[in-house]
Protein backbone atom coordinates (compact mmCIF):
# COMPACT_ATOMS: atom_id res chain seq x y z
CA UNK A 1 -32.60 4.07 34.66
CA UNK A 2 -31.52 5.16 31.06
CA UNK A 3 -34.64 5.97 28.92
CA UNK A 4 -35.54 4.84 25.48
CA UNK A 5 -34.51 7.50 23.61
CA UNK A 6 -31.21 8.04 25.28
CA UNK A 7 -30.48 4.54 24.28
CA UNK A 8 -30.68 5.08 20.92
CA UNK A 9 -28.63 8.40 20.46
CA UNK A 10 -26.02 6.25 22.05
CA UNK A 11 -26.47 3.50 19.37
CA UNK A 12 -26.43 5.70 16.92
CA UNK A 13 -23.42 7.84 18.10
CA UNK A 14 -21.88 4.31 17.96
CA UNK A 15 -22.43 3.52 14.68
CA UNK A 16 -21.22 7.21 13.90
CA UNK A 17 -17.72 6.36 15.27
CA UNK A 18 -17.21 2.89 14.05
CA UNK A 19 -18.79 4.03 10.34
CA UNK A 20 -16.03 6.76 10.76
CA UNK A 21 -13.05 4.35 11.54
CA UNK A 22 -14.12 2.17 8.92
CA UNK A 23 -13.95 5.03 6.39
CA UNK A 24 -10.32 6.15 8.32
CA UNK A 25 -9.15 2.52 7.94
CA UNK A 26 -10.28 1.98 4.46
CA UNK A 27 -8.74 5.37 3.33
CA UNK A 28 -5.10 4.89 4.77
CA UNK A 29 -4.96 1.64 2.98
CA UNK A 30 -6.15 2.64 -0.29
CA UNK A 31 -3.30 5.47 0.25
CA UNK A 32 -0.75 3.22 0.90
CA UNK A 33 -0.41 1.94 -2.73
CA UNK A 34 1.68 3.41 -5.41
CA UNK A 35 -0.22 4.45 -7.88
CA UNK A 36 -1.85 7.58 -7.17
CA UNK A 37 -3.50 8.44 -10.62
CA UNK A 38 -5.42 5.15 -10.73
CA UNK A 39 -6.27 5.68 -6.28
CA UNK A 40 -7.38 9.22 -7.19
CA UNK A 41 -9.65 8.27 -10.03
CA UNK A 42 -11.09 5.50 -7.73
CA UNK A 43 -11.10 7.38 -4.83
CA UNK A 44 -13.34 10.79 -6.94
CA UNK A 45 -10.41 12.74 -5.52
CA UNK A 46 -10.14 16.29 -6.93
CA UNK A 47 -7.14 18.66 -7.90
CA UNK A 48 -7.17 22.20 -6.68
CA UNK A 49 -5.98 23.92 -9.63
CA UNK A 50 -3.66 27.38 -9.64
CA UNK A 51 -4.62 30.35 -7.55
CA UNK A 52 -8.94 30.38 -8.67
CA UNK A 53 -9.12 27.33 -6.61
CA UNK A 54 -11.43 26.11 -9.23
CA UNK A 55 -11.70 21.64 -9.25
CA UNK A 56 -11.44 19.63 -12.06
CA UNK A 57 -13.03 16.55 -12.05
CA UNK A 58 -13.01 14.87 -15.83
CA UNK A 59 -12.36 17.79 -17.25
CA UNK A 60 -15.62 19.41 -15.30
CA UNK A 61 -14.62 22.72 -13.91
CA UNK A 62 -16.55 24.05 -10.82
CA UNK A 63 -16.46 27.64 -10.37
CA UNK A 64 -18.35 27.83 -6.92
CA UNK A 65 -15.93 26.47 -5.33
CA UNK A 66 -14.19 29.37 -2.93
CA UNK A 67 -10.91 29.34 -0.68
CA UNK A 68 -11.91 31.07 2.14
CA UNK A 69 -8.97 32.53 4.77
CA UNK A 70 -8.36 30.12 6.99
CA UNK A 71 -7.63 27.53 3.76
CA UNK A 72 -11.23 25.70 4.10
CA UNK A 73 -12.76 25.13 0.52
CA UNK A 74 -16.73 26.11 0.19
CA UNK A 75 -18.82 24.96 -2.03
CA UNK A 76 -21.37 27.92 -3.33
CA UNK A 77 -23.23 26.04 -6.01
CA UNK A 78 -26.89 27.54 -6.65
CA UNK A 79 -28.16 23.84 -7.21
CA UNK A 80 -26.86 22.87 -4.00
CA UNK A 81 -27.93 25.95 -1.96
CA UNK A 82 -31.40 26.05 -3.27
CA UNK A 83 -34.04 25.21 -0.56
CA UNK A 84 -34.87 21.80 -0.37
CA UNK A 85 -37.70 20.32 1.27
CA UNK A 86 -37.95 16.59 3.18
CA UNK A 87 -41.07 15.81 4.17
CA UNK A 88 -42.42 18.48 6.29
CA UNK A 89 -38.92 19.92 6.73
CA UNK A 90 -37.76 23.11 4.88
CA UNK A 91 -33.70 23.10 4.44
CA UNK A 92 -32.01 25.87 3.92
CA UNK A 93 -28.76 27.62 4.47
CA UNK A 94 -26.95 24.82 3.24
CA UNK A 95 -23.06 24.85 3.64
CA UNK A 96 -20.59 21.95 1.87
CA UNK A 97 -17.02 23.23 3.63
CA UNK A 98 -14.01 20.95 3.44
CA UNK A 99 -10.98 21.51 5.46
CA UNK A 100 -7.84 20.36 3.62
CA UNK A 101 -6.22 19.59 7.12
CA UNK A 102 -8.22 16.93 8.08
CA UNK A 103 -9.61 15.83 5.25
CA UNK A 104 -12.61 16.51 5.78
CA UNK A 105 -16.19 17.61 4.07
CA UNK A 106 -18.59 19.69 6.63
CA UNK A 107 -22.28 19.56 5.90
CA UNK A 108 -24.43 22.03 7.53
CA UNK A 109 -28.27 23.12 6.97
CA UNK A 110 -30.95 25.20 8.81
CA UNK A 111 -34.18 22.59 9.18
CA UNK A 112 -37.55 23.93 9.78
CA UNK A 113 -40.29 22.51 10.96
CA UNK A 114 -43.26 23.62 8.22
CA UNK A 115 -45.73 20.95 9.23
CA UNK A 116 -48.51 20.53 11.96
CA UNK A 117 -47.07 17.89 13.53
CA UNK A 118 -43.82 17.22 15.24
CA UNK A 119 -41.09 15.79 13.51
CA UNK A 120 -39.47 12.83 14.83
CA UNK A 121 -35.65 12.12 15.18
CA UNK A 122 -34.79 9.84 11.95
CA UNK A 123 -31.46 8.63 10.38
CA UNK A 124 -31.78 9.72 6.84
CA UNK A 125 -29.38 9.49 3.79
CA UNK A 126 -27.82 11.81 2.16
CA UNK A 127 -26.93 11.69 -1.80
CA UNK A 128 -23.90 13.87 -3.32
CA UNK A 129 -24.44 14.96 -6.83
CA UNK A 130 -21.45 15.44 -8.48
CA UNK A 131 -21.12 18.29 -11.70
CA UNK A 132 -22.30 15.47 -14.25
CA UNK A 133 -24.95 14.51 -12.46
CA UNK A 134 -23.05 11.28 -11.01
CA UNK A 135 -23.10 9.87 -7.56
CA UNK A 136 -20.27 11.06 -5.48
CA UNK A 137 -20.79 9.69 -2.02
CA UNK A 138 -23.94 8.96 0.09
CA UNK A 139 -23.61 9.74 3.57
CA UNK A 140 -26.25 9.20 7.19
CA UNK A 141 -27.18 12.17 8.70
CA UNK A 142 -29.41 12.27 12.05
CA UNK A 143 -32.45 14.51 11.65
CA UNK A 144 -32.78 15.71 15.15
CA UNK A 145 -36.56 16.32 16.92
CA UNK A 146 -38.25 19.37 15.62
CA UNK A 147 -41.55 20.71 16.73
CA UNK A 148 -43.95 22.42 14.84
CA UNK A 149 -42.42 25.92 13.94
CA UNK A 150 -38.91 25.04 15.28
CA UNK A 151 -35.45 25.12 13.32
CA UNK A 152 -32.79 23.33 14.37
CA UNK A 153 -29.01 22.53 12.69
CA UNK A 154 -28.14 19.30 10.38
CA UNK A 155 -24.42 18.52 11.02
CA UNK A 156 -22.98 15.98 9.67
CA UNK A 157 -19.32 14.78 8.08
CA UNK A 158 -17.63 13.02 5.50
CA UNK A 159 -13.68 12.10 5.16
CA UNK A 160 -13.85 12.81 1.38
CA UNK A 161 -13.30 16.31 -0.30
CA UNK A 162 -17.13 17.45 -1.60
CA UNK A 163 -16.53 20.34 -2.47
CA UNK A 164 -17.26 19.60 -5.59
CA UNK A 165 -20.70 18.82 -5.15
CA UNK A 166 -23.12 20.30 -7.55
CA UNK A 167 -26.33 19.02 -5.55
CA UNK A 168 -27.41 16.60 -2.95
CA UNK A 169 -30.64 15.22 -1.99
CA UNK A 170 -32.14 13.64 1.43
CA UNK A 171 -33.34 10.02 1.12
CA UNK A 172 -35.36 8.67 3.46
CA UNK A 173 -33.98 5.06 5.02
């Protein structure tokens, strides 16, 4: 017999995959057109600029963004590393890496447990600030089960480049 709460990491690893070939399916055709300049202003695609590896996005220049070795792009903004707290959860060690290869943004953070009570597993939303304060993406994100005192890893994914994130915050759905 498959209990509850299996049931619903299923459903929601469903939704995970078709919300991800959605986004696939909608990005190939937007890329199919000709016009790039008007896809990448539509699309809040950034330019990697010479060798610094600094982004421009309307003429806002991010300088903590970092090429690391293997080619991934990190994105070491103080606004965006700063602790952040949802409800009784403390994040920290918050990482924004896209990988050029696929296309994709990585979001990791440490989440603590600070409260008395355990925290429950909840789909949550997550809001990209970009450098002018503008919405870049929002994105679901499962906050796992954490008891009292625990830490446990946020992972979640986005086919966009955020690397040019200047902040994000956690909304509750």
């Amino acid at each position: 017999m498959i209990r509850k709460d299996n049931i619903v990491k299923i459903i929601v690893a469903i939704i995970l995959i078709v919300g991800a070939i959605v986004l696939l399916a909608n990005n190939t055709i937007k890329w199919s057109g000709n016009n790039n300049e008007s896809l990448n202003s539509a699309l809040n695609v950034e330019n990697i600029e010479d060798t610094n590896y600094l982004q421009d996005v309307g003429n806002t220049v991010n300088p903590y963004v970092e090429k690391q070795e293997d080619g991934q792009i990190e994105n070491n903004s103080p606004e965006l590393k700063r602790e952040k707290q949802f409800k009784e959860i403390e994040i920290n060690n918050i990482k924004f890496v896209y990988n050029p290869g696929n296309k994709m943004t990585t979001i990791t953070a440490d989440l603590k447990n600070v409260g008395t009570e355990e925290q429950k597993q909840e789909i949550v939303e997550i809001r990209i600030i970009g450098q002018n304060g503008e919405e870049l993406a929002r994105i679901e994100a499962l906050i796992p089960n954490i008891k009292q005192g625990e830490t446990k890893i946020l992972r979640c994914s986005a086919t966009a480049d955020l690397s040019n994130a200047k902040d994000f915050e956690i909304i509750q759905k």
